[in-house]
Protein backbone atom coordinates (compact mmCIF):
# COMPACT_ATOMS: atom_id res chain seq x y z
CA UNK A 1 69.50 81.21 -137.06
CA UNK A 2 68.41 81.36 -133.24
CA UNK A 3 66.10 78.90 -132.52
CA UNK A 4 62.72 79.91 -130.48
CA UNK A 5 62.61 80.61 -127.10
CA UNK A 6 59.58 78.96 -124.95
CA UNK A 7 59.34 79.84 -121.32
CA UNK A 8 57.65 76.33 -119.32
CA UNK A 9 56.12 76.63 -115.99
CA UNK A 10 57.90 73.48 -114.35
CA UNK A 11 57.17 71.82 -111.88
CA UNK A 12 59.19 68.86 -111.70
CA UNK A 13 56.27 65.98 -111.59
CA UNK A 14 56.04 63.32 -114.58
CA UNK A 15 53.75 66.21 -116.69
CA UNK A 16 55.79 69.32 -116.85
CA UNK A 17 58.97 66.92 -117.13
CA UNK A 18 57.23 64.35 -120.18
CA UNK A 19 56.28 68.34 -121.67
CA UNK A 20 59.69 70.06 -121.73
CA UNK A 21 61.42 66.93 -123.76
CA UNK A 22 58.24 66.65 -126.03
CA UNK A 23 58.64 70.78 -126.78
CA UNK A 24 62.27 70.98 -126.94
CA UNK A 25 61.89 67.96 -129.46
CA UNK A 26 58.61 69.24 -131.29
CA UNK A 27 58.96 73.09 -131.63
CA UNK A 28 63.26 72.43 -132.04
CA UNK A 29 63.13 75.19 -129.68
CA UNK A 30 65.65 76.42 -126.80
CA UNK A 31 63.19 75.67 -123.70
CA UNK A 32 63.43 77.83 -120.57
CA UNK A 33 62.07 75.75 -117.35
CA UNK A 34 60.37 78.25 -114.62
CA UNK A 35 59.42 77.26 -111.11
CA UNK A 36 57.72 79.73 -109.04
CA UNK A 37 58.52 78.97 -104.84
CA UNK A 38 55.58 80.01 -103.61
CA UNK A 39 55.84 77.55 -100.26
CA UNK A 40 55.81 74.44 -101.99
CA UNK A 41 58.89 73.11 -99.43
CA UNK A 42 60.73 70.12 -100.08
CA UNK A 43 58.87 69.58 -103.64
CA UNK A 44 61.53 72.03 -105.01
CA UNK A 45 64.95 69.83 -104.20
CA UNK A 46 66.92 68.74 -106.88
CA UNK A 47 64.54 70.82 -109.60
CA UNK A 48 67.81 72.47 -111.21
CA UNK A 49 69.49 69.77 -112.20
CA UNK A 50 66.72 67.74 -113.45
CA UNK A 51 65.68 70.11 -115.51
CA UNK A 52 68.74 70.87 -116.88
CA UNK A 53 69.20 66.90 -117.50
CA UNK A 54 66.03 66.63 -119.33
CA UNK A 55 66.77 69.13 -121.75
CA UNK A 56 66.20 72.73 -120.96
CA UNK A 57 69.05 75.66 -121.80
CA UNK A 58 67.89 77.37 -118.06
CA UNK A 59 65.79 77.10 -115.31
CA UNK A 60 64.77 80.28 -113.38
CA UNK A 61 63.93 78.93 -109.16
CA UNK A 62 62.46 82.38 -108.25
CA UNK A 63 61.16 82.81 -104.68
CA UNK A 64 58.19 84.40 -104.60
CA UNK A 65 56.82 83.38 -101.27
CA UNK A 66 56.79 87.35 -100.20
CA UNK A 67 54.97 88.62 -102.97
CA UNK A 68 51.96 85.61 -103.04
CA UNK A 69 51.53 86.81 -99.37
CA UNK A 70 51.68 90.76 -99.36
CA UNK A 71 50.07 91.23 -103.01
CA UNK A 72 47.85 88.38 -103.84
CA UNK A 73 46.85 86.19 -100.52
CA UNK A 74 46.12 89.46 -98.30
CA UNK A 75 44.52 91.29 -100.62
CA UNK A 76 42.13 88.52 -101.65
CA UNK A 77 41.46 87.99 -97.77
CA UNK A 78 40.58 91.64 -97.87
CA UNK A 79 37.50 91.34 -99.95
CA UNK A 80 36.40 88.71 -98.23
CA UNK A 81 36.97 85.93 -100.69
CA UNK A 82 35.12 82.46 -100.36
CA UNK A 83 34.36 80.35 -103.36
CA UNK A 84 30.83 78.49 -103.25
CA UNK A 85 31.02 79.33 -99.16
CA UNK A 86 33.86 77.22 -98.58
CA UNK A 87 37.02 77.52 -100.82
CA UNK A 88 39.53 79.45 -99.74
CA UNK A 89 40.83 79.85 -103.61
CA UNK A 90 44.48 78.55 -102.50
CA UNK A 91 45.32 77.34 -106.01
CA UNK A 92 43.12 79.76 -107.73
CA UNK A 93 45.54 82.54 -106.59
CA UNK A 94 48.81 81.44 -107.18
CA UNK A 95 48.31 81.04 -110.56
CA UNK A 96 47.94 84.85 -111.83
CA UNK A 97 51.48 85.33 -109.78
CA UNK A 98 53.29 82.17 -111.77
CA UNK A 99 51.89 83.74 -114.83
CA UNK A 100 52.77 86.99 -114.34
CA UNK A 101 56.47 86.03 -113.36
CA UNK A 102 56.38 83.74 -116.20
CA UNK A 103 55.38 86.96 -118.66
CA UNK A 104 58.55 88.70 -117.26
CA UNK A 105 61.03 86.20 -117.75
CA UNK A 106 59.75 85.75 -121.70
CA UNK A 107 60.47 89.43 -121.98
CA UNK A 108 63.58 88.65 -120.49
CA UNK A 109 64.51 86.17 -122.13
CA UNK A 110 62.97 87.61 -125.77
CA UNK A 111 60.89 84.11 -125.36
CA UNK A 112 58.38 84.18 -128.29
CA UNK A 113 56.02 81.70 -126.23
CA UNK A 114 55.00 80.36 -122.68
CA UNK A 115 54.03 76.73 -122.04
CA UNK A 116 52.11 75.45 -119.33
CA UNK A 117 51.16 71.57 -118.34
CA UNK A 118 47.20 72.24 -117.45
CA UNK A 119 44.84 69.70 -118.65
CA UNK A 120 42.03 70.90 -121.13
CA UNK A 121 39.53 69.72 -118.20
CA UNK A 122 41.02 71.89 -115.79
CA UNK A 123 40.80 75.59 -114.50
CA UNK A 124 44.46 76.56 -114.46
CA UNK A 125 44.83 76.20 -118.46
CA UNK A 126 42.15 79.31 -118.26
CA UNK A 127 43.83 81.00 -115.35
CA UNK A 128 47.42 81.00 -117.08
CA UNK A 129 45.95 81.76 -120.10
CA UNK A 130 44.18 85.04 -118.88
CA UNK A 131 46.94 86.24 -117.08
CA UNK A 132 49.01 86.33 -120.38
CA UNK A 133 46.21 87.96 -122.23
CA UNK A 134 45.97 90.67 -120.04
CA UNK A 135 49.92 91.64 -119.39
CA UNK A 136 51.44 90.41 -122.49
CA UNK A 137 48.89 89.95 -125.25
CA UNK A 138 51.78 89.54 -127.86
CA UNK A 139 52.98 86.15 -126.63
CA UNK A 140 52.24 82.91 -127.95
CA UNK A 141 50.84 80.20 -125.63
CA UNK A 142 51.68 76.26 -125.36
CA UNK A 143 48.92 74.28 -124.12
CA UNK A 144 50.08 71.00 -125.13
CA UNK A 145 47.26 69.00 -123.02
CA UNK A 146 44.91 70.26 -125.99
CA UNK A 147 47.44 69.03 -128.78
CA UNK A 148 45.75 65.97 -130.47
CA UNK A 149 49.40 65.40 -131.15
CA UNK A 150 50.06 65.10 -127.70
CA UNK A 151 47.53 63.28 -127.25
CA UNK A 152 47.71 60.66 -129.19
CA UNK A 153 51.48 60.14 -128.25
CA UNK A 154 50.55 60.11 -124.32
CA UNK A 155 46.54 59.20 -124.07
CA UNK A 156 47.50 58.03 -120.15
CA UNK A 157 50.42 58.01 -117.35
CA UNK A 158 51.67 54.58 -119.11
CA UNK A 159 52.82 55.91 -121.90
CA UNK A 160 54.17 59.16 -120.54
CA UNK A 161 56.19 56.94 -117.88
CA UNK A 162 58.01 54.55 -120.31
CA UNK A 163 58.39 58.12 -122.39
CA UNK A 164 60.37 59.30 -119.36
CA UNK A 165 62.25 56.04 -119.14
CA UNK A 166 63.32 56.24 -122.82
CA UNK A 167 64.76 59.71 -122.28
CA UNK A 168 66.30 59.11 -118.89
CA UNK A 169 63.64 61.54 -117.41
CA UNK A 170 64.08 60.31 -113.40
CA UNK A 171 60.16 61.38 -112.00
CA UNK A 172 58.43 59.34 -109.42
CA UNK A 173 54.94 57.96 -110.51
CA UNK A 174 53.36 55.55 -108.28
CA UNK A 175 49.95 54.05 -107.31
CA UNK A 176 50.90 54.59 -103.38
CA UNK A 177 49.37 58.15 -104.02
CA UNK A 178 46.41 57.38 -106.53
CA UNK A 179 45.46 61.25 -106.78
CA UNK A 180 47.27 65.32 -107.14
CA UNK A 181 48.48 67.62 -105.19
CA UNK A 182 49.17 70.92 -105.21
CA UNK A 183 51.02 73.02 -102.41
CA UNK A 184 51.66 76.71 -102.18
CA UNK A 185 51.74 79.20 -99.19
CA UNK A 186 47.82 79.18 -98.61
CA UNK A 187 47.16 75.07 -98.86
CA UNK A 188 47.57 72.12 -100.21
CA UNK A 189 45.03 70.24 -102.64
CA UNK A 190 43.82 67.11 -103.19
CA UNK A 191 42.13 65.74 -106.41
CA UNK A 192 41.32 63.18 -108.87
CA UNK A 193 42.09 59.07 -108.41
CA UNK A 194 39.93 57.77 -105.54
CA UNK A 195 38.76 60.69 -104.90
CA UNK A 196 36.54 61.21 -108.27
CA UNK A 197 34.05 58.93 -105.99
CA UNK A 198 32.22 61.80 -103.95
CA UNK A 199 31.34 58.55 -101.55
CA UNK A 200 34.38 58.27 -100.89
CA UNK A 201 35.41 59.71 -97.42
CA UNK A 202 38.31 61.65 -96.78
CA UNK A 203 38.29 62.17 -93.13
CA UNK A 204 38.07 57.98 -92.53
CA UNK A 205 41.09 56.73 -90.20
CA UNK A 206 42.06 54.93 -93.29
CA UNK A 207 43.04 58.11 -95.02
CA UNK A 208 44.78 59.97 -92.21
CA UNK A 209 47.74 59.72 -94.18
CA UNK A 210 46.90 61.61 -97.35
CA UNK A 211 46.97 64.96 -95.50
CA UNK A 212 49.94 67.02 -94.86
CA UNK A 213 49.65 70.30 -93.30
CA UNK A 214 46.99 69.45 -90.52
CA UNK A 215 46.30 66.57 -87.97
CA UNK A 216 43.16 64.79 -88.00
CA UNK A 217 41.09 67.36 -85.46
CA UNK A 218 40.14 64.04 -83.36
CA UNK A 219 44.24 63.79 -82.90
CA UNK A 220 44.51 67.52 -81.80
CA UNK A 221 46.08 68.42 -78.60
CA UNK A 222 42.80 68.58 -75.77
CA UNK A 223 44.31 71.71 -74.28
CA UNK A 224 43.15 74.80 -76.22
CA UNK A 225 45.67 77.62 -77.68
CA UNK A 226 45.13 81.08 -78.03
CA UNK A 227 46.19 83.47 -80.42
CA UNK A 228 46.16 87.50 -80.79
CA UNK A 229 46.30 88.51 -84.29
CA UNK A 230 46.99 92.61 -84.59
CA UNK A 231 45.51 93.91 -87.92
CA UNK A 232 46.23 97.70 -89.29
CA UNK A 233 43.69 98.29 -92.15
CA UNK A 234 42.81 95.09 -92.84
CA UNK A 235 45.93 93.74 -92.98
CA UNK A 236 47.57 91.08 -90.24
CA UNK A 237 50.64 92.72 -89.66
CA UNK A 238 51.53 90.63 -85.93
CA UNK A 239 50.30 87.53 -84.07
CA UNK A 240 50.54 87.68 -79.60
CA UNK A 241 52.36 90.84 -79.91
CA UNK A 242 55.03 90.43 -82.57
CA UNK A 243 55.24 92.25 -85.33
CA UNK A 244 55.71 89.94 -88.61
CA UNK A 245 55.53 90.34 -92.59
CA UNK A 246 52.49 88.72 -94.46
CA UNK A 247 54.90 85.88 -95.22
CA UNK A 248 55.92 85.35 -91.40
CA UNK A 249 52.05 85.71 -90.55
CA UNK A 250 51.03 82.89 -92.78
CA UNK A 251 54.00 80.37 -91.72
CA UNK A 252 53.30 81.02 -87.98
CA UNK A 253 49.60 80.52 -88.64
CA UNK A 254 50.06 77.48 -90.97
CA UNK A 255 52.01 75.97 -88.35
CA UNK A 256 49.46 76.66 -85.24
CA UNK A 257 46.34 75.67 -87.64
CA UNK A 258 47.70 72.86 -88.53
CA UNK A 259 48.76 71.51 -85.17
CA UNK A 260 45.03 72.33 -84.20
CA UNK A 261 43.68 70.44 -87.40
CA UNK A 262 42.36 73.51 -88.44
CA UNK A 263 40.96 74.00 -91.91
CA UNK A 264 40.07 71.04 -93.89
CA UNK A 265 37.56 70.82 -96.31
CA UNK A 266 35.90 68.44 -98.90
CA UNK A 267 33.55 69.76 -101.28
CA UNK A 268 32.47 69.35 -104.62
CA UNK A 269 32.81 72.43 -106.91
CA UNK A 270 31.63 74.21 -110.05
CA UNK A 271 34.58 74.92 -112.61
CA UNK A 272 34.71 77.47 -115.19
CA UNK A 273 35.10 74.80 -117.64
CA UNK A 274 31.39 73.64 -117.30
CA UNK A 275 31.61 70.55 -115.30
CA UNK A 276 31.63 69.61 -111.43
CA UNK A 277 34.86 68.51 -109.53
CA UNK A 278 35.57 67.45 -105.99
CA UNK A 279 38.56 68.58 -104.43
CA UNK A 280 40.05 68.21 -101.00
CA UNK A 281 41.95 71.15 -99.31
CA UNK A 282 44.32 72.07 -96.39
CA UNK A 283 44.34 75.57 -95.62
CA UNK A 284 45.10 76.27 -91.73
CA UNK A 285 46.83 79.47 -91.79
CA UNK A 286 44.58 81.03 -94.22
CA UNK A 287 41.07 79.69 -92.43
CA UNK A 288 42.28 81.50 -89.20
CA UNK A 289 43.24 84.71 -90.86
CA UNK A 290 40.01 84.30 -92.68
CA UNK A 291 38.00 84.09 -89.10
CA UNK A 292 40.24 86.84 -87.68
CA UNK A 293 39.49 89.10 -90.06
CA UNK A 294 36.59 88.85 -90.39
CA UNK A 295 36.01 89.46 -86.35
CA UNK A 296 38.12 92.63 -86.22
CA UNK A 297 35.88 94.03 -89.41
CA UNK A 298 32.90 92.99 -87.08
CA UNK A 299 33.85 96.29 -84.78
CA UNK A 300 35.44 98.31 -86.68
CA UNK A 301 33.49 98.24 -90.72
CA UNK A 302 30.80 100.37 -91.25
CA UNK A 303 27.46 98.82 -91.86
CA UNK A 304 26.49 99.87 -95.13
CA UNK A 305 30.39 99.43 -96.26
CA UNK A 306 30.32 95.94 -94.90
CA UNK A 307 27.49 95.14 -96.34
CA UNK A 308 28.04 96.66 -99.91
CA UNK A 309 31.54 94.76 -99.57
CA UNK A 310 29.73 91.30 -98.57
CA UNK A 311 27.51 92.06 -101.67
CA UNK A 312 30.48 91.56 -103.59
CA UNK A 313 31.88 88.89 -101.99
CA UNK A 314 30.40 85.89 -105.06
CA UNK A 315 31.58 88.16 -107.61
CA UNK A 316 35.09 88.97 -106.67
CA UNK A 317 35.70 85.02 -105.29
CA UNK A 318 34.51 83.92 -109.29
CA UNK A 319 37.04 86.33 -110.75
CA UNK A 320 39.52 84.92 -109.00
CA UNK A 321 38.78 81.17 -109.48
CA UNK A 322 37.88 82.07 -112.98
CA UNK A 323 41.39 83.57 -113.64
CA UNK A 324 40.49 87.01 -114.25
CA UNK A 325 42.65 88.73 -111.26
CA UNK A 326 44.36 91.33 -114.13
CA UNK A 327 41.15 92.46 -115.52
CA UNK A 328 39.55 95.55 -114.82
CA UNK A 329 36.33 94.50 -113.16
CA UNK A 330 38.82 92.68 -110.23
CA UNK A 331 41.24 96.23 -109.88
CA UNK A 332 37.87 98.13 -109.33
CA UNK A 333 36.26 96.01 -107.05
CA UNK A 334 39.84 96.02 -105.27
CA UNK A 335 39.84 99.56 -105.16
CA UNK A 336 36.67 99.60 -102.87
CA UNK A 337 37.82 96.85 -100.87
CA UNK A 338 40.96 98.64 -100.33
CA UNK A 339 39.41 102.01 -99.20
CA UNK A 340 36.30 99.47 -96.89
CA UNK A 341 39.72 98.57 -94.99
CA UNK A 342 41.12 101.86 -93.32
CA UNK A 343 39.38 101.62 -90.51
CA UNK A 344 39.80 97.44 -89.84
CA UNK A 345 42.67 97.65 -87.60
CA UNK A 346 42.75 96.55 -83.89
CA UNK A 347 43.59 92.89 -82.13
CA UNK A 348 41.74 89.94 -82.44
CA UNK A 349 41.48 87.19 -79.90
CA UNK A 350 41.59 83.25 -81.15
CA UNK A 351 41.11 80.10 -79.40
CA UNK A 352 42.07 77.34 -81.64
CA UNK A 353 40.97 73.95 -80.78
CA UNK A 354 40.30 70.71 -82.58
CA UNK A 355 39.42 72.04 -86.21
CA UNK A 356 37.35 74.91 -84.42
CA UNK A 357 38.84 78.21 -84.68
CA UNK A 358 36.64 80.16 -81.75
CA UNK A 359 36.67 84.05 -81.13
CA UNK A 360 37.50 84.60 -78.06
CA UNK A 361 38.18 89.01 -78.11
CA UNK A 362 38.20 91.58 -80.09
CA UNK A 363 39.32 95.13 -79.02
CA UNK A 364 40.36 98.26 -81.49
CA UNK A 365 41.24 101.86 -80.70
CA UNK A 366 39.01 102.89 -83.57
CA UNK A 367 35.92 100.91 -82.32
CA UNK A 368 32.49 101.74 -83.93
CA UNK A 369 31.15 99.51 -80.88
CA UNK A 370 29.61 102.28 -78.30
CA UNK A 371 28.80 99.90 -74.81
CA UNK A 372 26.76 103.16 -73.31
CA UNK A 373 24.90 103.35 -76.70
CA UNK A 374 24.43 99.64 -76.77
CA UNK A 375 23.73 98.75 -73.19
CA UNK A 376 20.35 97.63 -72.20
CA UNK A 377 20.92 99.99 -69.32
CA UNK A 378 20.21 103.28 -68.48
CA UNK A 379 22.10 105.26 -71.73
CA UNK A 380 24.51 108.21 -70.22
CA UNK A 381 24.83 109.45 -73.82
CA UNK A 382 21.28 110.18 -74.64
CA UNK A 383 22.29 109.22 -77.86
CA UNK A 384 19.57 106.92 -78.66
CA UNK A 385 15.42 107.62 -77.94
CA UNK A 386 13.75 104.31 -77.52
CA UNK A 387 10.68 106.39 -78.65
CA UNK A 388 12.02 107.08 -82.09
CA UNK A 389 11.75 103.55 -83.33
CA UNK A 390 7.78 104.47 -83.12
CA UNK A 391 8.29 106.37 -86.54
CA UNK A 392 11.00 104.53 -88.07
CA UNK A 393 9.03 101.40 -87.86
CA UNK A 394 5.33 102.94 -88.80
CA UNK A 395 7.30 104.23 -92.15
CA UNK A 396 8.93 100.54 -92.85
CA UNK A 397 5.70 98.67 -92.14
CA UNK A 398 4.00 101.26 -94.67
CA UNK A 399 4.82 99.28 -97.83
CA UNK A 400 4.20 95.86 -96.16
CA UNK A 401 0.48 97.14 -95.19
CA UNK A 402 -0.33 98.62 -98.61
CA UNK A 403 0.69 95.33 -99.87
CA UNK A 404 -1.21 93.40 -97.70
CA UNK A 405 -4.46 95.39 -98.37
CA UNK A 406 -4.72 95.07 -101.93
CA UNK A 407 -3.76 91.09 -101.13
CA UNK A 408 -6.48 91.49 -99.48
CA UNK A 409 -9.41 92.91 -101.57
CA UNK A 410 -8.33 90.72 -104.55
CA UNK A 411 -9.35 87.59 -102.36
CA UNK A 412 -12.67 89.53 -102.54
């Protein structure tokens, strides 16, 4: 009789490695290792054959670096997205796109089960989980973090370390790093270990070497750059004249951002799992497209679009971070995003220097920015009466002065 098929995201660290012996031993199943390249780099080296050496029957290494970047990163920085005003949901978003290649390869495969190695603290468990709710409700899911018999058999790193040992499991665990990370395409993370003490600073000269993608902004070159980032309905599609795919537009801007020390950020956060965390993030490409885009929508967006779209803004960044980027309430609000976009196409003007990402230009050929309308000259258009903002205030004050007169007689 075939044995079961289980499907692991794998990642190669001392967690996903410990997990796919302790399945393949526990469920006596046939374990398929997945790893999603989504910009992680030199983390992926040497990921077949270590997988294959600690015990799984195939490993899929699928590059997905393209589709993170067209379909999930631009999109996102369509609507606008900014978690509690500062997280640029890097993590947040790669996991729906893991999940959902994950999902395929089951089919594929005629896996009966996923596994994934999120803790029962964390969001990602939620995000995974959600993602195979929504596209393939049929499939069993692994959570072994929330086994009390995994648990008890690995209740810290110790024991999950001489595990590996036993089994000939080569990871690297050491103290010299005392905390995660996580890198895709967007940015890198930073949690847990020393930095679980929100005292504890993360920009001090001391740290300087935790971060990867950036230079300390006090280290950044004193001679400002500039940038031109061309944008066709919302959508960066060139940087100083050249035209690029979303993939090519994130590694160039990765690259300049992080030679600027552009887009760090330490902040304390609200998961979906009820309690507060405190996470450290690199995101340089991604905090100049945010600024970018947000400039060119500045001439070209309607008002009342913008501003229905900006009223949206809270809800659609919790979806995401929650996990809920395949449910319905996410495709709608996508939907008007998408449409709020036709008109946000033109070229945006950047000056990057030390961690500041300054406009510096914005031009379109579908401007709603009128200079003889908006001049505090002499208007050739005639388009605009000084003299009618008589009325339009008299009828906005109207409420304000009813309200004030009964205020008034109650005090009476």
């Amino acid at each position: 009789m075939a044995k079961e098929k289980i499907v692991l995201a794998y990642s190669g660290g001392l967690d996903t490695s410990v997990i796919l012996k302790w399945l393949k031993e526990t469920y006596d199943a046939e374990i398929i290792a997945f790893t999603a390249d989504i910009g992680q780099k030199e983390e992926l080296d040497g990921l077949e054959a270590k997988a294959l050496q600690t015990g799984a029957s195939k490993i899929y290494i699928d590059d997905l670096r393209d589709e993170f970047a067209a379909d999930f990163i631009y999109p996102m920085f369509q609507a606008g997205a900014l978690y509690e005003g500062q997280y640029l949901l890097g993590t947040s978003i790669a996991r729906p796109l893991i999940a959902k290649r994950m999902v395929e390869i089951a089919r594929a495969e005629g896996a009966t089960a996923i596994a994934h190695g999120a803790t029962g603290k964390g969001n990602d468990q939620v995000r995974f989980e959600l993602t195979a709710a929504a596209l393939a409700p049929e499939l069993k899911v692994i959570a072994p973090w929330r086994s009390d018999e995994f648990q008890e058999e690995f209740p810290g790193r110790a024991e999950m370390i001489a595990y590996a040992e036993k089994h000939n499991i080569p990871v690297q665990a050491s103290a010299a790093k005392p905390y995660s990370m996580d890198r895709n395409l967007l940015h890198i993370s930073f949690e847990s270990g020393m930095l679980e003490d929100p005292w504890f600073d993360s920009s001090d000269e001391a740290n300087k070497s935790m971060y990867v993608l950036s230079v300390d902004p006090e280290d950044a070159p004193d001679q400002a750059e500039y940038v031109e980032l061309d944008f066709v309905e919302g959508n960066c599609v060139g940087l100083n004249g050249a035209e690029l795919t979303p993939l090519q537009v994130m590694e160039a801007l990765n690259e300049l951002g992080g030679k600027h020390g552009i887009g760090r950020v330490d902040m304390v956060e609200n998961r979906f799992v009820g309690m507060k965390s405190r996470g450290v993030y690199e995101t340089p490409g991604g905090t100049i497209l945010f600024s970018a885009h947000r400039k060119m929508e500045s001439l070209t967006m309607d008002r009342e679009v913008m501003h229905l779209r900006d009223s949206l803004i809270s809800k659609y960044s919790s979806i995401v971070y929650n996990g809920f980027w395949f449910a319905p309430e996410r495709l709608a609000i996508q939907a008007l995003v998408t449409e709020s976009q036709k008109n946000v196409t033109g070229t945006v003007r950047i000056k990057l220097y030390k961690g500041n990402v300054i406009a510096a230009g914005v031009k379109s050929p579908v401007s709603l920015y009128n200079p003889d309308i908006a001049t505090m000259e002499a208007d050739p258009t005639k388009a605009y009466n000084q003299g009618d903002a008589t009325g339009f205030i008299r009828l906005n004050a109207l409420r304000l002065k009813v309200a004030s007169g009964v205020e008034q007689t109650s005090k009476k």
